[in-house]
Every structure is written in C-alpha cells, then in structure tokens.
Protein backbone atom coordinates (compact mmCIF):
# COMPACT_ATOMS: atom_id res chain seq x y z
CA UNK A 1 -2.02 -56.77 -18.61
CA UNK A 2 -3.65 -53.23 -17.70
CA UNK A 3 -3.09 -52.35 -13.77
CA UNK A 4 -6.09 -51.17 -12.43
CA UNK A 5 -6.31 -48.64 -9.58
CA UNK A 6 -9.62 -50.58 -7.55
CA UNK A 7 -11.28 -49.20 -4.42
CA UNK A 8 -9.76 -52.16 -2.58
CA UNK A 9 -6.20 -50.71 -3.91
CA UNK A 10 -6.56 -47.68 -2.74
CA UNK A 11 -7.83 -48.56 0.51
CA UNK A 12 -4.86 -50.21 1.26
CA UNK A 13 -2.72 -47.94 0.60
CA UNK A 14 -4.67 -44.90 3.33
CA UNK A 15 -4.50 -48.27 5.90
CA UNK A 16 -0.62 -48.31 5.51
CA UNK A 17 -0.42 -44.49 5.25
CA UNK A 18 -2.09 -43.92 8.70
CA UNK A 19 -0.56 -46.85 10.47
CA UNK A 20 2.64 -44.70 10.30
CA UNK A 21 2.45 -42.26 12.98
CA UNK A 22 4.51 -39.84 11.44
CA UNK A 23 3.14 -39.85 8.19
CA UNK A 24 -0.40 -38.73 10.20
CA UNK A 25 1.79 -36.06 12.40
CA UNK A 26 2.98 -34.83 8.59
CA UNK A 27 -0.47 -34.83 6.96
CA UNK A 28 -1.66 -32.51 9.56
CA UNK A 29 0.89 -30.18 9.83
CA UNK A 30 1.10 -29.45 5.77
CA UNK A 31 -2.30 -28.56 5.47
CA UNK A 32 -1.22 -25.23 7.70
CA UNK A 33 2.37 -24.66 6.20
CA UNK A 34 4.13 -24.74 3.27
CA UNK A 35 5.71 -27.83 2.85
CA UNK A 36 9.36 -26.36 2.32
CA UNK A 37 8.93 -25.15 5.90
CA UNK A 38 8.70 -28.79 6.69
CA UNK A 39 11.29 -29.96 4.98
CA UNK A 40 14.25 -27.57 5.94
CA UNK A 41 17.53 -28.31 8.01
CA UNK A 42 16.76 -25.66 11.32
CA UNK A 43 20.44 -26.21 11.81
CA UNK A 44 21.31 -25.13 7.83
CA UNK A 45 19.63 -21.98 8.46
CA UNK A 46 21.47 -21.64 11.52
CA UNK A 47 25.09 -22.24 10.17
CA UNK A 48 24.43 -20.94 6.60
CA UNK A 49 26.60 -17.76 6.06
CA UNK A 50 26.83 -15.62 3.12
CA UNK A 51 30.40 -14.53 2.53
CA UNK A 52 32.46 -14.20 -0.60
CA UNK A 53 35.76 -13.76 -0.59
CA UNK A 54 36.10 -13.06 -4.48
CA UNK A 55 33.03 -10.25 -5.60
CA UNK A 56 32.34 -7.86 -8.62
CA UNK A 57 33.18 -4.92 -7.57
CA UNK A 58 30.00 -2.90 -8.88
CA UNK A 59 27.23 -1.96 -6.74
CA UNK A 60 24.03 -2.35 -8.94
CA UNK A 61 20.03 -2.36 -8.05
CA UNK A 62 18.41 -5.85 -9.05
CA UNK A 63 16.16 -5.92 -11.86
CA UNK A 64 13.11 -7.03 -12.09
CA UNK A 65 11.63 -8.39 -15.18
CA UNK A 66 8.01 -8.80 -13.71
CA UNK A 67 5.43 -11.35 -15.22
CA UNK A 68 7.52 -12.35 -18.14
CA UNK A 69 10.11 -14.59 -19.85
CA UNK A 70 12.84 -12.39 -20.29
CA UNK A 71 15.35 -13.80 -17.66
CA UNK A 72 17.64 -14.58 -20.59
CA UNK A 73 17.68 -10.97 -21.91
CA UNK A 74 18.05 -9.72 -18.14
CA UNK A 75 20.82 -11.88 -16.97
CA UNK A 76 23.33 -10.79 -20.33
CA UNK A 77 21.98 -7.00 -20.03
CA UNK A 78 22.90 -7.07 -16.38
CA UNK A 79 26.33 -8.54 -17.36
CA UNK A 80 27.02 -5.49 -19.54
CA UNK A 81 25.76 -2.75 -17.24
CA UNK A 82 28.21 -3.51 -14.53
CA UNK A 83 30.79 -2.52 -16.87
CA UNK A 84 28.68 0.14 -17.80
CA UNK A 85 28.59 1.47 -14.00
CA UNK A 86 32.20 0.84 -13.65
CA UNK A 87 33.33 2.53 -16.53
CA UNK A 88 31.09 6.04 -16.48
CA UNK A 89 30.63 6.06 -12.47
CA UNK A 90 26.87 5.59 -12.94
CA UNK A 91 24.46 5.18 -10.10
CA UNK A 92 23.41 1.61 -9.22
CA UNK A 93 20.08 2.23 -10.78
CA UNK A 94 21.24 2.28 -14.66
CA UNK A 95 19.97 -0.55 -16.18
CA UNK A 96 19.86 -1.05 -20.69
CA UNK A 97 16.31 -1.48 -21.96
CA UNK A 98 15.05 -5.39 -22.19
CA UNK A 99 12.07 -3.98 -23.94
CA UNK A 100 14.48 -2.97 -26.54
CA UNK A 101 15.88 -6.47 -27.44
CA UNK A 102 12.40 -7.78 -26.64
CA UNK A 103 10.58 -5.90 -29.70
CA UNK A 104 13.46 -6.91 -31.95
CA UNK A 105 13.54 -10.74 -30.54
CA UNK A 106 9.98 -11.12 -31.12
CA UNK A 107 10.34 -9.27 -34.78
CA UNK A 108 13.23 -11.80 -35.82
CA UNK A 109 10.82 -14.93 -34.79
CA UNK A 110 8.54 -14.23 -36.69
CA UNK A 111 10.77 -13.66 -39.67
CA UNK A 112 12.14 -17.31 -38.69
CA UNK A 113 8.67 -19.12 -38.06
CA UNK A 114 7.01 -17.76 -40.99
CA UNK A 115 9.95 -19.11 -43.49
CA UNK A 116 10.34 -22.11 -41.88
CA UNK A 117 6.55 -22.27 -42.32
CA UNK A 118 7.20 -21.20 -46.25
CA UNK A 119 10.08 -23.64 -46.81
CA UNK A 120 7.81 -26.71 -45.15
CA UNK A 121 4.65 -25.71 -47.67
CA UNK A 122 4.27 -29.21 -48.54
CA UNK A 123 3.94 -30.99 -45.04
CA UNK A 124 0.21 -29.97 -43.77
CA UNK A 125 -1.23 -30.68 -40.21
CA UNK A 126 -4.57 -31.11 -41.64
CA UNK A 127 -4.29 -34.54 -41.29
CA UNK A 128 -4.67 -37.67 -38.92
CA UNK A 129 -1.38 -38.87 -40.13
CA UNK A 130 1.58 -38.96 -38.81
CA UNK A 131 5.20 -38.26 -39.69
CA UNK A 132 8.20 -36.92 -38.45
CA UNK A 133 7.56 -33.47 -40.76
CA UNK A 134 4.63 -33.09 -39.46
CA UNK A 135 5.52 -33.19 -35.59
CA UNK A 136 8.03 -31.06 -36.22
CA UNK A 137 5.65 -28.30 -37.89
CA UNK A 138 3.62 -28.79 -34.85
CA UNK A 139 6.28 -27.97 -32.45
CA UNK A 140 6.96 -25.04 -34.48
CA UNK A 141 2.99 -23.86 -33.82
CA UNK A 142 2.88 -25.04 -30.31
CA UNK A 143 6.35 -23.25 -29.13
CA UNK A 144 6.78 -20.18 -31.83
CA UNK A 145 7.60 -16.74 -30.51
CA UNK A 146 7.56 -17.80 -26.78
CA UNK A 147 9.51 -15.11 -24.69
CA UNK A 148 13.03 -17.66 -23.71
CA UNK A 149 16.04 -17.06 -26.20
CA UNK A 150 19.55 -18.52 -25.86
CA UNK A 151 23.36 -16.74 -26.11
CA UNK A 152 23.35 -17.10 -29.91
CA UNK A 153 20.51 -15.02 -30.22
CA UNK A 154 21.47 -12.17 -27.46
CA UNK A 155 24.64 -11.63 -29.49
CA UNK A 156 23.11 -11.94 -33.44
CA UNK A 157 20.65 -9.12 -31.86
CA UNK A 158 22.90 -6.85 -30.24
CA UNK A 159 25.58 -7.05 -33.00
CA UNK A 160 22.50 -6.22 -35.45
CA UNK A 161 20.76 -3.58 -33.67
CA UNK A 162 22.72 -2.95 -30.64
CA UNK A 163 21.33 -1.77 -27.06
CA UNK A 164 19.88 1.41 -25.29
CA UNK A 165 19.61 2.57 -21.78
CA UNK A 166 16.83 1.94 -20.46
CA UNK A 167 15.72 5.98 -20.32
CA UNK A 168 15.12 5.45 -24.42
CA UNK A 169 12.90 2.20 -24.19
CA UNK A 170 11.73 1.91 -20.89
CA UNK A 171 9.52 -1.60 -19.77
CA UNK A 172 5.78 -0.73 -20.05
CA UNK A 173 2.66 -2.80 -19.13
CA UNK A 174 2.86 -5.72 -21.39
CA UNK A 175 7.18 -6.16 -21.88
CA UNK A 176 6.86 -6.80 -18.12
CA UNK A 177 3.17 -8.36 -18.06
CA UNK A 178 3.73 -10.57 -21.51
CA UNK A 179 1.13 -12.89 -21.55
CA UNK A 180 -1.46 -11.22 -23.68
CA UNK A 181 1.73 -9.98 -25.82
CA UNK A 182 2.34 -13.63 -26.55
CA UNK A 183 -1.29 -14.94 -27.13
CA UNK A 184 -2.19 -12.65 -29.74
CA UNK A 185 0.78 -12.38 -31.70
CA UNK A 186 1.22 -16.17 -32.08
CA UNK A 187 -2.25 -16.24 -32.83
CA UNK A 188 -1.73 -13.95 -35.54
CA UNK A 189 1.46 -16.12 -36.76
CA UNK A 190 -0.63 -19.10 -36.55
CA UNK A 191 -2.82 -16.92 -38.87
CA UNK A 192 -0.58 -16.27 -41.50
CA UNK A 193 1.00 -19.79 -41.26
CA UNK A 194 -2.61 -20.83 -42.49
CA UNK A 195 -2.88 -18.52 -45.53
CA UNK A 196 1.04 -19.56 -46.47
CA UNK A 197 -0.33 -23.37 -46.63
CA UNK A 198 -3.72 -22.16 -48.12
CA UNK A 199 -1.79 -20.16 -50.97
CA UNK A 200 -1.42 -21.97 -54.45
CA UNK A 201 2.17 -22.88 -54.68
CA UNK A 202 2.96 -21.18 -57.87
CA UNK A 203 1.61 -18.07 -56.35
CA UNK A 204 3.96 -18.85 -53.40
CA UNK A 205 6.45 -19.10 -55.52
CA UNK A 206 6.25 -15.79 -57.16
CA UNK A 207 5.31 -13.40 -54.48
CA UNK A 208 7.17 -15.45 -51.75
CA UNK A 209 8.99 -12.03 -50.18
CA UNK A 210 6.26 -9.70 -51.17
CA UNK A 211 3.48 -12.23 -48.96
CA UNK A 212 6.24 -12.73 -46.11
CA UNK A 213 7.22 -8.90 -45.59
CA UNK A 214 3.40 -7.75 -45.75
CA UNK A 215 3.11 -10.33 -43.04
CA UNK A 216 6.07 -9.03 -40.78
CA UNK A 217 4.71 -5.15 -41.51
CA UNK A 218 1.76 -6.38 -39.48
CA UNK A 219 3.85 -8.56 -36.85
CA UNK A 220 5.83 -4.81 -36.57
CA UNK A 221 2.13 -2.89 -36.24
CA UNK A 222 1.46 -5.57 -33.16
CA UNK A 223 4.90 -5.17 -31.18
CA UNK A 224 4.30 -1.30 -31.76
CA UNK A 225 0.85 -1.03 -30.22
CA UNK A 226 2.31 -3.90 -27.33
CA UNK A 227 5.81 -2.33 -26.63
CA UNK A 228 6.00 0.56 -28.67
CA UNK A 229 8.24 1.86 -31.32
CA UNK A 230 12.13 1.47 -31.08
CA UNK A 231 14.17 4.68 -31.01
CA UNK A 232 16.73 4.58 -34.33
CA UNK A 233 18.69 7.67 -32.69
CA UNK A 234 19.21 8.20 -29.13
CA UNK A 235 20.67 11.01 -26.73
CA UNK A 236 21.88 9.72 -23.84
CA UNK A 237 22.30 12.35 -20.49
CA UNK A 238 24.20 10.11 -17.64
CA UNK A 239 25.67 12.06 -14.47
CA UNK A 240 28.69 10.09 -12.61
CA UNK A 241 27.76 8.88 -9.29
CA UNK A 242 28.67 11.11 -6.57
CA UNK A 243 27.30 12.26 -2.91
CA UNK A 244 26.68 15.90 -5.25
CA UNK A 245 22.94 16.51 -5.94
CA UNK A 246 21.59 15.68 -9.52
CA UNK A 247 20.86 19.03 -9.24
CA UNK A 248 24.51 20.38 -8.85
CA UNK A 249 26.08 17.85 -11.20
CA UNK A 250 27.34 18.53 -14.91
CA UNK A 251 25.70 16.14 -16.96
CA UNK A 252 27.47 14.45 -19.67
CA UNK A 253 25.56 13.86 -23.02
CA UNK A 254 26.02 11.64 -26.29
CA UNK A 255 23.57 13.00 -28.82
CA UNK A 256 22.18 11.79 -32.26
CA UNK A 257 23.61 8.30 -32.40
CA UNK A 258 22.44 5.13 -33.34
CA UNK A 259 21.85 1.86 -30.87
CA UNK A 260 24.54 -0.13 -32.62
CA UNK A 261 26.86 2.63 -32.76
CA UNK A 262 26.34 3.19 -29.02
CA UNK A 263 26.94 -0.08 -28.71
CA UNK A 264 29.96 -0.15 -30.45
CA UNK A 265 31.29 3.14 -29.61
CA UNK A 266 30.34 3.71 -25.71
CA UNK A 267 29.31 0.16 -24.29
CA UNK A 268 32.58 -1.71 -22.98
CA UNK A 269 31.45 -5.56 -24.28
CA UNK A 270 32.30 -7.80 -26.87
CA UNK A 271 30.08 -10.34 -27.19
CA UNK A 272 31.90 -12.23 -30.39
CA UNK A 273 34.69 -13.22 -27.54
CA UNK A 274 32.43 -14.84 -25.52
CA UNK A 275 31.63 -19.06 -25.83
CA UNK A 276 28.82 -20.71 -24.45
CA UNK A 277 29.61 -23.84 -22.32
CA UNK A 278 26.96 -26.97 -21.58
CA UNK A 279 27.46 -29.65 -19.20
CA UNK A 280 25.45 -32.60 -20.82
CA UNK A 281 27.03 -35.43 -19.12
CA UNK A 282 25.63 -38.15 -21.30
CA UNK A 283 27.06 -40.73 -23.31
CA UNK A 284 24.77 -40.01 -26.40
CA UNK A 285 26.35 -36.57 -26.31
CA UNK A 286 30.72 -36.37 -25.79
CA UNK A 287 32.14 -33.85 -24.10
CA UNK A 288 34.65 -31.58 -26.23
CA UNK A 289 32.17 -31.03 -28.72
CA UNK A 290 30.40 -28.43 -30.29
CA UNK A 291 26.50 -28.94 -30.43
CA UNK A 292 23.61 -26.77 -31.85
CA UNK A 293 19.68 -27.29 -31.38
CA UNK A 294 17.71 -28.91 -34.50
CA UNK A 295 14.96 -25.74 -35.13
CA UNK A 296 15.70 -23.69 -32.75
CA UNK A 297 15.50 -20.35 -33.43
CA UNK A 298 18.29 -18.07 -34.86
CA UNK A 299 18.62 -14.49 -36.69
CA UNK A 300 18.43 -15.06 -39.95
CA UNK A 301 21.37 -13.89 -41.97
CA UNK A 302 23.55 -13.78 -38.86
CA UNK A 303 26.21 -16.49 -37.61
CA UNK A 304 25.08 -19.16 -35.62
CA UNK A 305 26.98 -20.48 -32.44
CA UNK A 306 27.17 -23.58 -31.10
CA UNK A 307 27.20 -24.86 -27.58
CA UNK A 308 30.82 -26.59 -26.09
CA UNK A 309 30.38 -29.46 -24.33
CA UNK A 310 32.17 -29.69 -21.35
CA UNK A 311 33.34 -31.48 -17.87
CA UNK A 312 31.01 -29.63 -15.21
CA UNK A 313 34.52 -28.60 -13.27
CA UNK A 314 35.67 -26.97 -16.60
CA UNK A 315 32.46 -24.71 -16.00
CA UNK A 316 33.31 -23.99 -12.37
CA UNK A 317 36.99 -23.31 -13.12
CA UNK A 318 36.22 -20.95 -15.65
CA UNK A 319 33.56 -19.13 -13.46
CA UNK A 320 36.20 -18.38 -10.69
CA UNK A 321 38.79 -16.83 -13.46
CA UNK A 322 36.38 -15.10 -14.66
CA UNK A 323 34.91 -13.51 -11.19
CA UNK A 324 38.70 -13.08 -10.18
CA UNK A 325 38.88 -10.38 -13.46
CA UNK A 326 35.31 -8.33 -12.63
CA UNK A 327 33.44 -10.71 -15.19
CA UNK A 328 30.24 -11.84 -14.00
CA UNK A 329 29.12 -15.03 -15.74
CA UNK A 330 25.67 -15.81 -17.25
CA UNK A 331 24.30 -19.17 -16.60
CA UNK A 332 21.29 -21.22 -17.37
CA UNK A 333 20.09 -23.34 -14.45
CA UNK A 334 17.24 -25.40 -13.27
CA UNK A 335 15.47 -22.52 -10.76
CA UNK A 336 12.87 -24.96 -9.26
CA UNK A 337 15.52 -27.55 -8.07
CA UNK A 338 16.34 -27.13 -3.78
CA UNK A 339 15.59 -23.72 -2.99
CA UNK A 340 14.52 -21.38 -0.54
CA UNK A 341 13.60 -18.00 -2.22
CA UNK A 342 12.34 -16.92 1.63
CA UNK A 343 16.18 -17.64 2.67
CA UNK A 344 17.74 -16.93 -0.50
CA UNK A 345 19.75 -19.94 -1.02
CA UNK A 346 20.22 -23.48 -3.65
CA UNK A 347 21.22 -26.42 -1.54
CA UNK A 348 20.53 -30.17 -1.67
CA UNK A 349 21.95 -30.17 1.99
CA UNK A 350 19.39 -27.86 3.24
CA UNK A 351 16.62 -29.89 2.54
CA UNK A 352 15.35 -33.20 4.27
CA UNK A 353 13.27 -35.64 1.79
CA UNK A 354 14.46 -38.86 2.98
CA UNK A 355 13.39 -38.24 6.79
CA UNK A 356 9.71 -37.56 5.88
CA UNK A 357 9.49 -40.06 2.61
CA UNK A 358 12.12 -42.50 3.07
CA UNK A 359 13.32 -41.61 -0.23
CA UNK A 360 14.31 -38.52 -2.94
CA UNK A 361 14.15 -37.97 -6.30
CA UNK A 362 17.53 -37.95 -6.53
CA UNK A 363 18.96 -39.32 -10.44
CA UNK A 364 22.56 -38.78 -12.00
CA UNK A 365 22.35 -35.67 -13.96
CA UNK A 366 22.66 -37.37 -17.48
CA UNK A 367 19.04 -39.04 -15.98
CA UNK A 368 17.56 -36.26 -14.65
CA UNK A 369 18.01 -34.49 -18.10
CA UNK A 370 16.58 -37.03 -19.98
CA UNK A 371 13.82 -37.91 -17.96
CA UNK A 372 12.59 -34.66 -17.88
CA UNK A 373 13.30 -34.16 -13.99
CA UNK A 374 15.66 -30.98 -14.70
CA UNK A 375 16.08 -28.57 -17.43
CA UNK A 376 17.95 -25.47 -18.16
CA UNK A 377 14.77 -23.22 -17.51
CA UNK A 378 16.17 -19.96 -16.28
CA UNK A 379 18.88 -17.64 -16.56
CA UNK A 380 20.69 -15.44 -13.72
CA UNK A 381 24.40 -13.85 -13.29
CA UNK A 382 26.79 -15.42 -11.03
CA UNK A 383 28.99 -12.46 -9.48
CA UNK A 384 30.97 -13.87 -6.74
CA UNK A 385 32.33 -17.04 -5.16
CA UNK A 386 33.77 -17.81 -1.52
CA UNK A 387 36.89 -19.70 -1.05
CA UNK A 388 37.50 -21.43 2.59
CA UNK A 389 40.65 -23.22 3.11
CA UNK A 390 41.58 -23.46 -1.05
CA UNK A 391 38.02 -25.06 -1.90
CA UNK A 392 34.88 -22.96 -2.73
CA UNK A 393 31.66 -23.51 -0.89
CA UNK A 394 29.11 -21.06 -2.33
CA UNK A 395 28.48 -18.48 -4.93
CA UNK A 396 26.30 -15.44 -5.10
CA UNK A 397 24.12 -15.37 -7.43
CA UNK A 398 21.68 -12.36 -9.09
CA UNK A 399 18.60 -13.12 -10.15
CA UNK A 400 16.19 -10.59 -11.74
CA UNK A 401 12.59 -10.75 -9.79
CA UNK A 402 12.85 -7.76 -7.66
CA UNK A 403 14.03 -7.69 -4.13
CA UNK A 404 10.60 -7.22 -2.74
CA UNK A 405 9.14 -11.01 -3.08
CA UNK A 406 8.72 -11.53 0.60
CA UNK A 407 8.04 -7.77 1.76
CA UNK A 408 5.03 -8.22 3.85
CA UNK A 409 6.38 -11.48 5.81
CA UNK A 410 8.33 -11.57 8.76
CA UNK A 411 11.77 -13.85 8.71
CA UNK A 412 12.63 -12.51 5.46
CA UNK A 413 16.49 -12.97 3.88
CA UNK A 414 15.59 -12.15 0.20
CA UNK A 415 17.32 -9.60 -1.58
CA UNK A 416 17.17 -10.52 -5.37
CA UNK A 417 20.97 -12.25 -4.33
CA UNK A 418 21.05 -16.28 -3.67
CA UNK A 419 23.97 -18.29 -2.48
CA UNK A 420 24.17 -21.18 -4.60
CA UNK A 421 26.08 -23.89 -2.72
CA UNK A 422 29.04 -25.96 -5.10
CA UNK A 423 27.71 -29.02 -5.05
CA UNK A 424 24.00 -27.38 -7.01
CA UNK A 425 25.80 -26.09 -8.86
CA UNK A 426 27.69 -29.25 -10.27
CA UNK A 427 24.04 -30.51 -10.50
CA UNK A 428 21.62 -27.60 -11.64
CA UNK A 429 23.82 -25.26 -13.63
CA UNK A 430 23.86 -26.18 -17.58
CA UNK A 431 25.15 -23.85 -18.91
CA UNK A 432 27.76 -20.60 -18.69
CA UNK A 433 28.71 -17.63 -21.33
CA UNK A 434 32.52 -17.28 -21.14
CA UNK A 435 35.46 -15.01 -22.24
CA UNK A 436 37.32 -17.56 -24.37
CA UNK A 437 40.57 -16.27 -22.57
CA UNK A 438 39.63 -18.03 -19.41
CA UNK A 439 39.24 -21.08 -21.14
CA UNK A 440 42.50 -23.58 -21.83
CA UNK A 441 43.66 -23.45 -24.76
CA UNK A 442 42.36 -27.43 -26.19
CA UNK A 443 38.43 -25.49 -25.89
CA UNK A 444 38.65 -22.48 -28.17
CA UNK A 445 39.70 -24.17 -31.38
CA UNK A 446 36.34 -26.20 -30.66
CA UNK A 447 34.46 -23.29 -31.60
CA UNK A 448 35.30 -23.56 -35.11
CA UNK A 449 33.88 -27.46 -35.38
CA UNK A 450 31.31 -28.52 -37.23
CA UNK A 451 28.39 -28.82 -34.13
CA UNK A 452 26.64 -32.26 -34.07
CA UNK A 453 22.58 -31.30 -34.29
CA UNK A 454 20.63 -32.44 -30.67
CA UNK A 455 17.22 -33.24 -31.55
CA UNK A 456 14.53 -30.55 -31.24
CA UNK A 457 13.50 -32.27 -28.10
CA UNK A 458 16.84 -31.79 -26.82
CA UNK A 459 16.60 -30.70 -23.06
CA UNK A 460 18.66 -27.92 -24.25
CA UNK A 461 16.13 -26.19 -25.90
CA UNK A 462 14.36 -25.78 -22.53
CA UNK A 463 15.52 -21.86 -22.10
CA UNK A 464 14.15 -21.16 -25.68
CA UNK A 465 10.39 -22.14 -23.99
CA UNK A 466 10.72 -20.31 -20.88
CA UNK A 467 7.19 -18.56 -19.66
CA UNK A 468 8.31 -16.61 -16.44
C-alpha cells in the first residue's frame, strides 16, 4: 500500500509543530545561528580543558592539505616527519612532499583501473541488464582514481618510490585544489576504458601491454601538466633548529640520491613493521581476523595487507603504548560525527539533541556502519592522551586543514589540534596503523592469515572515496 504525503498530512504535522512552544522559540532562533551553536553544553565549554599528560615530544607546524582528498597521505607523512624533526633538529616547518606520493598514487590507479578494465573485457555496461559483473564495472567507473587511499597503499608506494621533502615537490595549485585534477583524468580513464571494450579481442590479446602502457604514457603527460614532474635525484640542504640565524648556520647537505634511497638511508621509518587495526564490531565480521576489501585498489606487483580485526579497547591500548614511546598513531575516523571545529573538540557529551528533538540518532556502532550513518571518511594523527586518576579522558588529535579556519571570528579555540574525548573515540575511530611491538603477542601471527574478502560495499572502503 503506497503512503502518500497529502496536503492534509502535512498540515498536521506544522499544527503539532507550532503547538509546541519551544519548537517555535527553536525555529526562530536557527534561522540567525548555526544550529551547533544551539545545540552545545555552555557548561562543556566551560569545564572542557585540554591537558595531556602523555605528548610527542616534537614541536611541528600543522599542515594543510587545502581543497583536496589527501588526508590519508597527510596524516602517515606527518607521522614520519616528527621523527624526521627529532632526529636532524629541524625546524617545525619541515614537512615531506604529498604532491610526491600524490602523482605516483594517481599513476598506480590508473595502472589498476585500466587492467581491471582489460581483465573484465567481456562484461559491457552497454546494456539494460543487470548482473553482479556489471555493477561491479560500474563502481569501478563511478569511484576510479578518487583522491582517498588506505595504509596498504601508503606503504606499497613509499617502499616503491620512497618520499621527498617537501623543498623537491612542493604542493602547487591543483595537488591542493584537486577537483579539476580528478575530473579530467577520470574522464580520460573512462576514455580509454571505452576503446579497451571497443577493441577486437584478438587484437586485445596481442597488443594487450603495448595498448595499456601507451595509455599510462598519456595518464603520466596529464599528472605532469597537473602536478608536475617527479624529481628521480634529489639534494637535500636542512639546517638544525637553533635560535642562530639561517644566515649564520652551516648547512648540512645530502646530494645526488634517489627518493627511495633517501628513504631508506636518511628517513627513520619502517613502514613493513607497522599493522593496520579495524574495529568492525559486527557479527558478520569476527574479531581476530584478518580482512581485505573486494576491488579496492592496490599497487600492482607489490604485497597486499590486510586489515586486523579487533576489540575497540585493543585499539585504545595500543594507542597509549604507542604515544608513551614518541609514536604518533594514524587513524581513520568518522570527521562529521559530534564536533566543534570552532572549539576544537569530538564529544557526544558536548552536544544536546534530545533536549531540542526528544530524540538522537544514536545506533550501536555495528548499526551505524551498516546503515550508512558513520564511515571511516578521514584520516588524522593522534599524538597525545591525558590520564586523570589511572583512566584517560581525552586525546589530542592533529588534523591537517590549516590552523587558520576560524581567523576572522571572534571566540576562536582552533589550532589544527582537537581533543577527542574516550568515549568518540570508542565510537568514531575505525581504524589505527600500529608498531606490531605494541601489540600482544596472539595479534601479530594474524598478519600472516589468509584475510576473509568484505564486499566492495564494505563500509571500509569509505577512506578509498574520500573528496576533501
């Protein structure tokens, strides 16, 4: 029986909207203000207090990766520069390029796309059919070289081409303004996906590399003109920080070497000891299991890594030990969930639904994930934690917009830095790159299982999609 919204339906509802005085108070009022205003604890910003008892010990400038998707790229880069800082006393300005591991990200999806669109020749979306082939060569055109990426992919990339400082690639107009980056070169890809399925299959067949590589040359000719060309050989000039003048400083200098040997010779990371935890607390998916993402996109050639299934506290735990050794922690979290960017903060607590609606759109985390109500969306560094009488109540928490979001208003906390209360964590953080040694010892060996494939659609797959 179909439900139809009638004039008569809808005039009830206004008549028991605006019998409720509040509700008319409300309606008012948000038509002046933003809502949040409305819905914030005044005593929450009054008690909230940002102290951590357990910090990174590296002063460093926040990033900003502008109108892009990077976050991923930003959060592990930022990671690896505080040891960077630590270990050659640089100032807190030194950041590694992201436009670097951008070009080279971008480069590898295409090689992925185009030969999963080769190796699927025979399923065509010209067609009002449809199949389960076919949906999934759709999400393939609809998603493709989009600018999220996942821990897998950060290390097949670095270990293949390794990083620069930022000096050697620096951002330029469209690495930190990506949209017209992204539009024309999945255009393009959408292109060539066309002529693959338009080719005879014989001919295919033959000149299968010699079609796909003339198709990458021109994928390389677009992130050239967009990003510009990566350096193969580098010289590096760094001065330790000091209260000295540049000008009166000795600079240091490593000439003539290549990114991956600067990776592997000067930066102080290894990323093949570090794991990638989820909490997916769902009954379709055990915990203490390794899990991978059906099509999502990898480095060809290169090992793939799977995701570790875990207790949420196993994530916390882990986070502390790791903070307590000058680690800081990458993690992939729902941004849009409870927060004030104005007041820098993530807290249920802080804001009032239930007073104004009579209700929230509170759900278990296992719902909320497979509803669609929450996602892993976006990636920052966790650096510090507070501890108050044995438990921890907060964390501080980098994120890489700037610290000039709110520079023209008054009232104005934000500093690129969030506290991120314990209990949003538990429900908004997914997902945390770990040093296997602060893991116990029943979690490691897991690494080396066979993962169990989460569908496409997986939730999971969220960070891979991210447009900001």
């Amino acid at each position: 029986m179909v439900n139809k919204l009638t004039y008569k339906l809808i005039s009830n509802f206004s008549q028991k909207f605006n019998k409720n005085k509040t509700n008319k108070i409300l309606k008012n009022f948000n038509t002046k203000s933003d809502f949040k205003n409305v819905l914030l604890k005044s005593d929450y910003l009054q008690d909230k207090k940002k102290t951590y008892t357990n910090l990174i010990d590296v002063q460093s400038k926040i990033s900003d990766q502008k109108q892009s998707g990077r976050c991923w790229i930003f959060a592990f880069l930022n990671i690896i520069r505080y040891k960077m800082i630590k270990k050659y006393k640089l100032a807190p300005d030194f950041e590694f390029s992201q436009n670097y591991l951008f070009f080279f990200d971008k480069l590898e999806k295409a090689n992925y796309y185009l030969t999963y669109i080769i190796d699927t020749y025979d399923v065509s979306v010209e067609t009002i059919q449809s199949n389960d082939k076919i949906v999934k060569l759709v999400h393939i055109l609809d998603n493709l070289t989009d600018d999220g990426g996942r821990w897998n992919v950060f290390v097949n990339l670095i270990e293949k081409y390794g990083i620069v400082p930022k000096t050697n690639m620096d951002d330029n107009f469209h690495s930190a303004n990506s949209e017209e980056l992204k539009n024309f070169y999945n255009d393009f890809i959408r292109k060539c996906a066309h002529r693959i399925k338009t080719t005879p299959k014989n001919e295919l067949i033959k000149n299968r590399n010699t079609l796909l590589n003339s198709m990458l040359l021109e994928c390389y000719k677009i992130l050239v003109v967009f990003l510009g060309e990566p350096p193969t050989k580098i010289t590096w000039e760094y001065y330790e920080e000091s209260k000295d003048s540049k000008e009166s400083k000795k600079a240091k200098i490593i000439k003539n070497v290549s990114p991956l040997d600067f990776y592997k010779k000067y930066v102080p990371y290894n990323a093949k000891n570090k794991i990638c935890l989820i909490n997916y607390p769902c009954k379709e998916a055990p915990f203490f299991k390794q899990y991978d993402i059906q099509m999502s996109f990898d480095v060809l050639g290169e090992k793939r890594r799977g995701l570790i299934n875990v207790p949420i506290d196993y994530l916390i735990d882990a986070t502390k030990k790791s903070i307590d050794n000058q680690e800081a922690v990458w993690i992939g979290l729902d941004i849009d969930k409870y927060i004030s960017h104005k007041h820098s903060f993530m807290d249920k607590e802080a804001f009032d639904y239930d007073s104004i609606f009579g209700f929230n759109n509170t759900m278990t985390k296992c719902d909320s994930l497979n509803y669609r109500q929450t996602a892993p969306v976006h990636a920052m560094v966790i650096k510090g934690y507070n501890l108050n009488n044995s438990k921890t109540n907060g964390f501080l928490v980098e994120n890489s917009w700037g610290d000039k979001m709110f520079e023209k208003e008054d009232d104005v906390e934000y500093d690129g830095n969030y506290y991120m209360s314990e209990s949003w964590f538990k429900d908004f953080t997914f997902q945390i790159v770990i040093d296997k040694k602060y893991l116990p010892k029943k979690i490691v060996p897991l690494i080396n299982q066979k993962p169990t494939i989460l569908p496409y659609w997986s939730p999971f797959g969220a960070l891979l999609r991210r447009k900001m």
